[in-house]
PDB file of N, CA and C in Angstrom:
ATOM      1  N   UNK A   1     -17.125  -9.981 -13.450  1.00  0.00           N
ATOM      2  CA  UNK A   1     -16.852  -9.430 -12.129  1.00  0.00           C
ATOM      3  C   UNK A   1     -18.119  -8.769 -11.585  1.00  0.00           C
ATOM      4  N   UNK A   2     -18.066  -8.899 -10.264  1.00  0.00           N
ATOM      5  CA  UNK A   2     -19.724  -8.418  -9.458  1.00  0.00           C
ATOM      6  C   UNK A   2     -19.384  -6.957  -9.905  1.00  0.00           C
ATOM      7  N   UNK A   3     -20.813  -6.072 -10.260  1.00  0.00           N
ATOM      8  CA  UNK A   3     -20.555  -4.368 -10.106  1.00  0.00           C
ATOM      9  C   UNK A   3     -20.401  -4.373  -8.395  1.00  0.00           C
ATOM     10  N   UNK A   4     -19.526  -3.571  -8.143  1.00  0.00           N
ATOM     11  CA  UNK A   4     -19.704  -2.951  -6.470  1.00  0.00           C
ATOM     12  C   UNK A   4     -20.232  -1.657  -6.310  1.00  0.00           C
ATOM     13  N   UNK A   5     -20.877  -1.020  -7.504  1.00  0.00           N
ATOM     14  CA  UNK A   5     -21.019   0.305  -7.452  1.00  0.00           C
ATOM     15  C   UNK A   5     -22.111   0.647  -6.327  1.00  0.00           C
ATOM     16  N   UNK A   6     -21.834   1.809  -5.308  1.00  0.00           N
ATOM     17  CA  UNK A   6     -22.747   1.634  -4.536  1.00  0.00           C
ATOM     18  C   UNK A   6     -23.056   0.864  -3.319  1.00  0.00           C
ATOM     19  N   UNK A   7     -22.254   0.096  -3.089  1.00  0.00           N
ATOM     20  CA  UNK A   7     -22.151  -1.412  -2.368  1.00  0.00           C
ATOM     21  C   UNK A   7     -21.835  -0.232  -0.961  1.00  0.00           C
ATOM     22  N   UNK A   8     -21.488  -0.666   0.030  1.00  0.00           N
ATOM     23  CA  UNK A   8     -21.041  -0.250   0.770  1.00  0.00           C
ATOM     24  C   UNK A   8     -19.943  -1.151   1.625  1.00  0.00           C
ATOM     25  N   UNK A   9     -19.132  -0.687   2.475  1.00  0.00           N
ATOM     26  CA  UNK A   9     -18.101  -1.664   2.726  1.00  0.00           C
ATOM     27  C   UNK A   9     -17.471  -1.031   4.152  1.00  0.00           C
ATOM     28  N   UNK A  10     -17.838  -1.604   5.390  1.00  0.00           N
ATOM     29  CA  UNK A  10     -16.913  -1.588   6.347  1.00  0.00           C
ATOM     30  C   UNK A  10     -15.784  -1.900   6.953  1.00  0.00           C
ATOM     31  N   UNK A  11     -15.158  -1.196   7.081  1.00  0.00           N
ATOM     32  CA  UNK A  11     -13.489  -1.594   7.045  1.00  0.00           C
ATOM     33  C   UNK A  11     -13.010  -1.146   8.351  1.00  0.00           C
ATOM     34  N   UNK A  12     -12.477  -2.436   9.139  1.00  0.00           N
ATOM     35  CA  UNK A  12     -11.727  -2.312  10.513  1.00  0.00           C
ATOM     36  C   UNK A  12     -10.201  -1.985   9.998  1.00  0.00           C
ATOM     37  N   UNK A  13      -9.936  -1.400  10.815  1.00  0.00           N
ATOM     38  CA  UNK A  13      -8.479  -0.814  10.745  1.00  0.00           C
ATOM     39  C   UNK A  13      -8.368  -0.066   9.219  1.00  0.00           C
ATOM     40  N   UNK A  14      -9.627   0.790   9.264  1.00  0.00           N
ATOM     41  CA  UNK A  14      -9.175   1.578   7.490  1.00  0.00           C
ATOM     42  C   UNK A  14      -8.692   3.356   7.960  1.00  0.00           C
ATOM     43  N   UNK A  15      -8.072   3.011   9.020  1.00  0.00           N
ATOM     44  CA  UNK A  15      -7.561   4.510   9.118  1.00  0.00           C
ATOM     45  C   UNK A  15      -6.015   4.825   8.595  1.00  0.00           C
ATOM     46  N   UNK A  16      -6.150   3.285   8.078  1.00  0.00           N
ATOM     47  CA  UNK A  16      -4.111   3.448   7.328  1.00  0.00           C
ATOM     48  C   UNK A  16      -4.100   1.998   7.243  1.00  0.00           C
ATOM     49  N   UNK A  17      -2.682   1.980   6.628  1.00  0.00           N
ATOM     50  CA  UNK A  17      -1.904   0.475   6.290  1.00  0.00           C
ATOM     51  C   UNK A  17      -2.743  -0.914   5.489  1.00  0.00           C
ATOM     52  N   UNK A  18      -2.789  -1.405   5.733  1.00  0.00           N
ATOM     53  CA  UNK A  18      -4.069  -2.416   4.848  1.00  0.00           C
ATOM     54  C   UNK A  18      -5.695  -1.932   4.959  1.00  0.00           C
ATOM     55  N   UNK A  19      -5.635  -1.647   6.026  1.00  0.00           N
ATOM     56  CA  UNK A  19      -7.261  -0.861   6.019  1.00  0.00           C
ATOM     57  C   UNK A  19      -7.403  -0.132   4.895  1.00  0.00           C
ATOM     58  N   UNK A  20      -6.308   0.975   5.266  1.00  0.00           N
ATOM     59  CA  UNK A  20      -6.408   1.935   4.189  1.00  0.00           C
ATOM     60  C   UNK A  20      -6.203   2.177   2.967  1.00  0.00           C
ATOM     61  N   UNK A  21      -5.547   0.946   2.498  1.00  0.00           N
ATOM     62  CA  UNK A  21      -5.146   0.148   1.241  1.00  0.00           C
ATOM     63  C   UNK A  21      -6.793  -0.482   0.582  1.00  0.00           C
ATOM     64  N   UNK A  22      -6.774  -0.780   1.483  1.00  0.00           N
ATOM     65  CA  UNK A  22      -8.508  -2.086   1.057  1.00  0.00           C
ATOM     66  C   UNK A  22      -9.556  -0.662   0.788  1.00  0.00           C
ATOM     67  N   UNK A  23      -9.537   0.435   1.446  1.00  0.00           N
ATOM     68  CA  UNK A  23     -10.545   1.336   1.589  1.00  0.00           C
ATOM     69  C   UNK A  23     -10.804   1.872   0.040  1.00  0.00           C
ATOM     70  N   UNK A  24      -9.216   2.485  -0.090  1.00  0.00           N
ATOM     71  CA  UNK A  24      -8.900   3.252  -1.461  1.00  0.00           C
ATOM     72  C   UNK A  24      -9.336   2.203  -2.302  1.00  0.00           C
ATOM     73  N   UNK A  25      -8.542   0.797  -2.302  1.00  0.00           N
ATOM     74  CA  UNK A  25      -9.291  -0.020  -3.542  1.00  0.00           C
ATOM     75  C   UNK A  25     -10.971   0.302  -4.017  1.00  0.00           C
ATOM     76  N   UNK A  26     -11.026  -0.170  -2.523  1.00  0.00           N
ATOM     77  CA  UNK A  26     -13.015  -0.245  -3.053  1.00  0.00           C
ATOM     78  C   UNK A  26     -13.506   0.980  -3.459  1.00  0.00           C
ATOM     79  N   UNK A  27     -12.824   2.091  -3.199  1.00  0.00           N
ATOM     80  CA  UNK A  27     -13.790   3.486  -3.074  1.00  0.00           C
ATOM     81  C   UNK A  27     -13.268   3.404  -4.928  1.00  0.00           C
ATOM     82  N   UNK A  28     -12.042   2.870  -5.493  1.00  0.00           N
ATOM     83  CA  UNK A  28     -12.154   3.542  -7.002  1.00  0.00           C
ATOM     84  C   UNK A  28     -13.118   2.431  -7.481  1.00  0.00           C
ATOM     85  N   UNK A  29     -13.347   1.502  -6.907  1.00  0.00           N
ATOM     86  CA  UNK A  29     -14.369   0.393  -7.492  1.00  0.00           C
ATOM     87  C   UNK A  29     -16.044   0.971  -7.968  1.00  0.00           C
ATOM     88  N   UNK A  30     -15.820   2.176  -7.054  1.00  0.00           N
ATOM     89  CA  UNK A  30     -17.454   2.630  -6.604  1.00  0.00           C
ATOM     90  C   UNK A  30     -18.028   2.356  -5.022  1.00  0.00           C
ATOM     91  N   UNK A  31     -17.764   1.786  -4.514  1.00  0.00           N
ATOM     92  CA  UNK A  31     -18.073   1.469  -3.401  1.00  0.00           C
ATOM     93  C   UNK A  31     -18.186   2.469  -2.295  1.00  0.00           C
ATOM     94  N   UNK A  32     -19.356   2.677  -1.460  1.00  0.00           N
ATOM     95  CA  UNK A  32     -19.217   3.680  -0.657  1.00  0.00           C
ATOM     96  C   UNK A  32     -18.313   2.854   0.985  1.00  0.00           C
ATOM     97  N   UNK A  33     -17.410   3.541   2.015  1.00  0.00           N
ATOM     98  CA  UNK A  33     -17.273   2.861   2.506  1.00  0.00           C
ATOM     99  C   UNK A  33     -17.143   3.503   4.013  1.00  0.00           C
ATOM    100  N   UNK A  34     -16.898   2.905   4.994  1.00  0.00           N
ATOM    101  CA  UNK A  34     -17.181   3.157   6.525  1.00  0.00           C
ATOM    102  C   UNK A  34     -15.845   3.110   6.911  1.00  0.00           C
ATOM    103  N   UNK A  35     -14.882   4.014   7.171  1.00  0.00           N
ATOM    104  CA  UNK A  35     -13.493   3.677   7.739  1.00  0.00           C
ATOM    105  C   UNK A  35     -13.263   3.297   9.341  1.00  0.00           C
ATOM    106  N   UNK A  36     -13.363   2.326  10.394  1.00  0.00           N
ATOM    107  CA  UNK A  36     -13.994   2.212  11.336  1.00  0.00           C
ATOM    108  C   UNK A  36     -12.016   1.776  12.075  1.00  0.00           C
ATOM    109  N   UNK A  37     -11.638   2.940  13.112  1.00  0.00           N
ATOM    110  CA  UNK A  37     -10.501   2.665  13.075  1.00  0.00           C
ATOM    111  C   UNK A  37     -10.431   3.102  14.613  1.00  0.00           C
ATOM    112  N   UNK A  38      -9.714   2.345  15.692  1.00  0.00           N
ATOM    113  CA  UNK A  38      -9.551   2.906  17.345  1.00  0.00           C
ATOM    114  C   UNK A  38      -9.152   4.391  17.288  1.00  0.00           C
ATOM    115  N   UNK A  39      -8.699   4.394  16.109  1.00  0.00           N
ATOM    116  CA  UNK A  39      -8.041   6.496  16.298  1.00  0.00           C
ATOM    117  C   UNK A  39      -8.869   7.106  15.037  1.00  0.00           C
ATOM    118  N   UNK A  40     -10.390   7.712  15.893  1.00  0.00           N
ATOM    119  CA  UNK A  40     -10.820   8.289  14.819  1.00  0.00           C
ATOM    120  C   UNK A  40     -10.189   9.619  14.227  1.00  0.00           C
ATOM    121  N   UNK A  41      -8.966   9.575  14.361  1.00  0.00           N
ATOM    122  CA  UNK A  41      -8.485  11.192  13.995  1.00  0.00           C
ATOM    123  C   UNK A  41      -7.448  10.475  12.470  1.00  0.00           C
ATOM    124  N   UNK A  42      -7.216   9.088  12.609  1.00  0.00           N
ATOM    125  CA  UNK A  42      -6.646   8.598  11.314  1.00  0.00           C
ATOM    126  C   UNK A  42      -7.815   8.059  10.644  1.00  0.00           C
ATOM    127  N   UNK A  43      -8.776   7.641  11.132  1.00  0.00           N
ATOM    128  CA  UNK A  43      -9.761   7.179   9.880  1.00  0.00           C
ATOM    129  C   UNK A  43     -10.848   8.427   9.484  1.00  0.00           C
ATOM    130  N   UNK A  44     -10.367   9.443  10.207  1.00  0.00           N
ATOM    131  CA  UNK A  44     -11.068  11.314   9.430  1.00  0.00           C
ATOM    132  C   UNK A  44     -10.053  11.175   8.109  1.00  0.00           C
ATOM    133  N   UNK A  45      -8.794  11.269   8.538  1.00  0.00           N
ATOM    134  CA  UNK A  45      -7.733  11.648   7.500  1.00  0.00           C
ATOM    135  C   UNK A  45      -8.199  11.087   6.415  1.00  0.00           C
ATOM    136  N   UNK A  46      -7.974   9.614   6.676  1.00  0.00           N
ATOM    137  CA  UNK A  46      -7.991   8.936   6.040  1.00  0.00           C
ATOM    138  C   UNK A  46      -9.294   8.749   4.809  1.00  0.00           C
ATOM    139  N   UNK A  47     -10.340   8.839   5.364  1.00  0.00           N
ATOM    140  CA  UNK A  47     -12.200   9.440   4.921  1.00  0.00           C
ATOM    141  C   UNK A  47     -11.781  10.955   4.124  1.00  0.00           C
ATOM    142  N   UNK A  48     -11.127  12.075   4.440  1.00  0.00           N
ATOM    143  CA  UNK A  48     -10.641  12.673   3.693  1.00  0.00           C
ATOM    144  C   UNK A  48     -10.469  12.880   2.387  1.00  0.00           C
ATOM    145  N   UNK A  49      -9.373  12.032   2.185  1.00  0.00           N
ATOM    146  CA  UNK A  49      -8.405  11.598   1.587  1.00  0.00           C
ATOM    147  C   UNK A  49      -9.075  10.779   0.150  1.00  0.00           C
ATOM    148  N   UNK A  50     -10.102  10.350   0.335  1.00  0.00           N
ATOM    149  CA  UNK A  50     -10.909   9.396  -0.433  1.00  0.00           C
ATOM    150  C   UNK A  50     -12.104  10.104  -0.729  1.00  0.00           C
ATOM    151  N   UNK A  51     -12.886  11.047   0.298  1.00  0.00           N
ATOM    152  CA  UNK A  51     -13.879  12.105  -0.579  1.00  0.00           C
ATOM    153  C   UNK A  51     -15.255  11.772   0.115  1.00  0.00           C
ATOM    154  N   UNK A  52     -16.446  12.179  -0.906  1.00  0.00           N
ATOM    155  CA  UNK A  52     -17.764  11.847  -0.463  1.00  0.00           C
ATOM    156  C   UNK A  52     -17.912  10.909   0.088  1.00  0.00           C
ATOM    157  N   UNK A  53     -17.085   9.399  -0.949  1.00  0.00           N
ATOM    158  CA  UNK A  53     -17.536   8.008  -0.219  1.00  0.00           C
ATOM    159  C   UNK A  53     -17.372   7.242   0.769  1.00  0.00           C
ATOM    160  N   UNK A  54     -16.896   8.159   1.985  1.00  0.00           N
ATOM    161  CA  UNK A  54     -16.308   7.863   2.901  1.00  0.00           C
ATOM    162  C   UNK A  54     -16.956   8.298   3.959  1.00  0.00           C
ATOM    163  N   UNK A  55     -16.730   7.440   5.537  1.00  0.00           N
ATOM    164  CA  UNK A  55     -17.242   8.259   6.314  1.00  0.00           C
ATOM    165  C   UNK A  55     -16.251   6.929   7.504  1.00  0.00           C
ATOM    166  N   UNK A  56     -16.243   8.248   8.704  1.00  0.00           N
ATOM    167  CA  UNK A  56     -14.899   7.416   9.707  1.00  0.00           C
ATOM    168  C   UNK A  56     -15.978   7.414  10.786  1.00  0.00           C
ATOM    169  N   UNK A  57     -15.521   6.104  11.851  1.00  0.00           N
ATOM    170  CA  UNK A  57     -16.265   6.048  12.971  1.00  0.00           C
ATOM    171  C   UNK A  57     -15.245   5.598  13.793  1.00  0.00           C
ATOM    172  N   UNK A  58     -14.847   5.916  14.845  1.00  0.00           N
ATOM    173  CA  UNK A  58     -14.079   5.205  16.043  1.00  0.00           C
ATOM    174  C   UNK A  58     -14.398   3.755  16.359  1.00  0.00           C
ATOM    175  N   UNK A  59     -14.268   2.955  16.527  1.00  0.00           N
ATOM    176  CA  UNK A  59     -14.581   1.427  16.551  1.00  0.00           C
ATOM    177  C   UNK A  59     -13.266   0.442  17.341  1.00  0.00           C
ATOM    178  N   UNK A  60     -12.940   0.253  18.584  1.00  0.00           N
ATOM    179  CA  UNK A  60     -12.004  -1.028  19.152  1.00  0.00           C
ATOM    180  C   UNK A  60     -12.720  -2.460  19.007  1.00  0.00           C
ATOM    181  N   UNK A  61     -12.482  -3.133  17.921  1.00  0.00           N
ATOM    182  CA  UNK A  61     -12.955  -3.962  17.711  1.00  0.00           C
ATOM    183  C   UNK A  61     -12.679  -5.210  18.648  1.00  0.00           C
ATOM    184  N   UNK A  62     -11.992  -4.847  19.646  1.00  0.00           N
ATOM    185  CA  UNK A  62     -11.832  -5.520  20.701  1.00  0.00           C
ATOM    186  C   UNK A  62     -12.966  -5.498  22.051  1.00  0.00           C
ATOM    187  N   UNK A  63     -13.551  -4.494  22.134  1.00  0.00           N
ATOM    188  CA  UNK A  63     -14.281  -3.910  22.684  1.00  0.00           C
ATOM    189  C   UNK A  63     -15.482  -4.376  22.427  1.00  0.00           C
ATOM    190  N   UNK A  64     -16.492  -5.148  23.408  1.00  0.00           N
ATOM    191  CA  UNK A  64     -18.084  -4.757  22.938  1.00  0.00           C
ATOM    192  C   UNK A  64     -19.009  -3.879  23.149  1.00  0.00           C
ATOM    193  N   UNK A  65     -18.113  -3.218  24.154  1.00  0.00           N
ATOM    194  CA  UNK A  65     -19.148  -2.100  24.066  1.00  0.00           C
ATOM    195  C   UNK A  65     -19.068  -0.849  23.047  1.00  0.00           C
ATOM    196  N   UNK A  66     -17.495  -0.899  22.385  1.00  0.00           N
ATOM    197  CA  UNK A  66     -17.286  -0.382  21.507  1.00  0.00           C
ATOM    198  C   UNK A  66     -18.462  -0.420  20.275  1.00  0.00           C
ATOM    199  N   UNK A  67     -18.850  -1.493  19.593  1.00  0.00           N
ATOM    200  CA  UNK A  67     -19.572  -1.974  18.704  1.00  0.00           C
ATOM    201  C   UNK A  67     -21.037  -1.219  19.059  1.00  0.00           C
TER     202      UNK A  67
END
């Protein structure tokens, strides 16, 4: 299996539900990761919740100017 330690990993919709499912996976993997969610007040929680390796950004991935 690849090490992910360190890796980093951006995640749309990681402010809950599969995002936030996929987030927690990677973060016990080692992985540092980017919770990038339209409600940055669930991907704070959520970045929280998971510790150092985390960090939340507001992101409508629908949006380009969002990006």
């Amino acid at each position: 299996m690849q090490n992910l330690n360190k890796k980093v990993a951006l995640i749309t919709g990681g402010g809950g539900g599969i995002g936030g499912g996929i987030a927690q996976a990677f973060a016990e993997k080692g992985m540092q990761v980017v919770l990038a969610d339209i409600s940055l007040e669930h991907a704070q929680e959520q970045a929280r919740a998971l510790g150092d390796c985390a960090i939340a950004v507001q992101l409508d991935v629908t949006s380009l100017d969002s990006w």
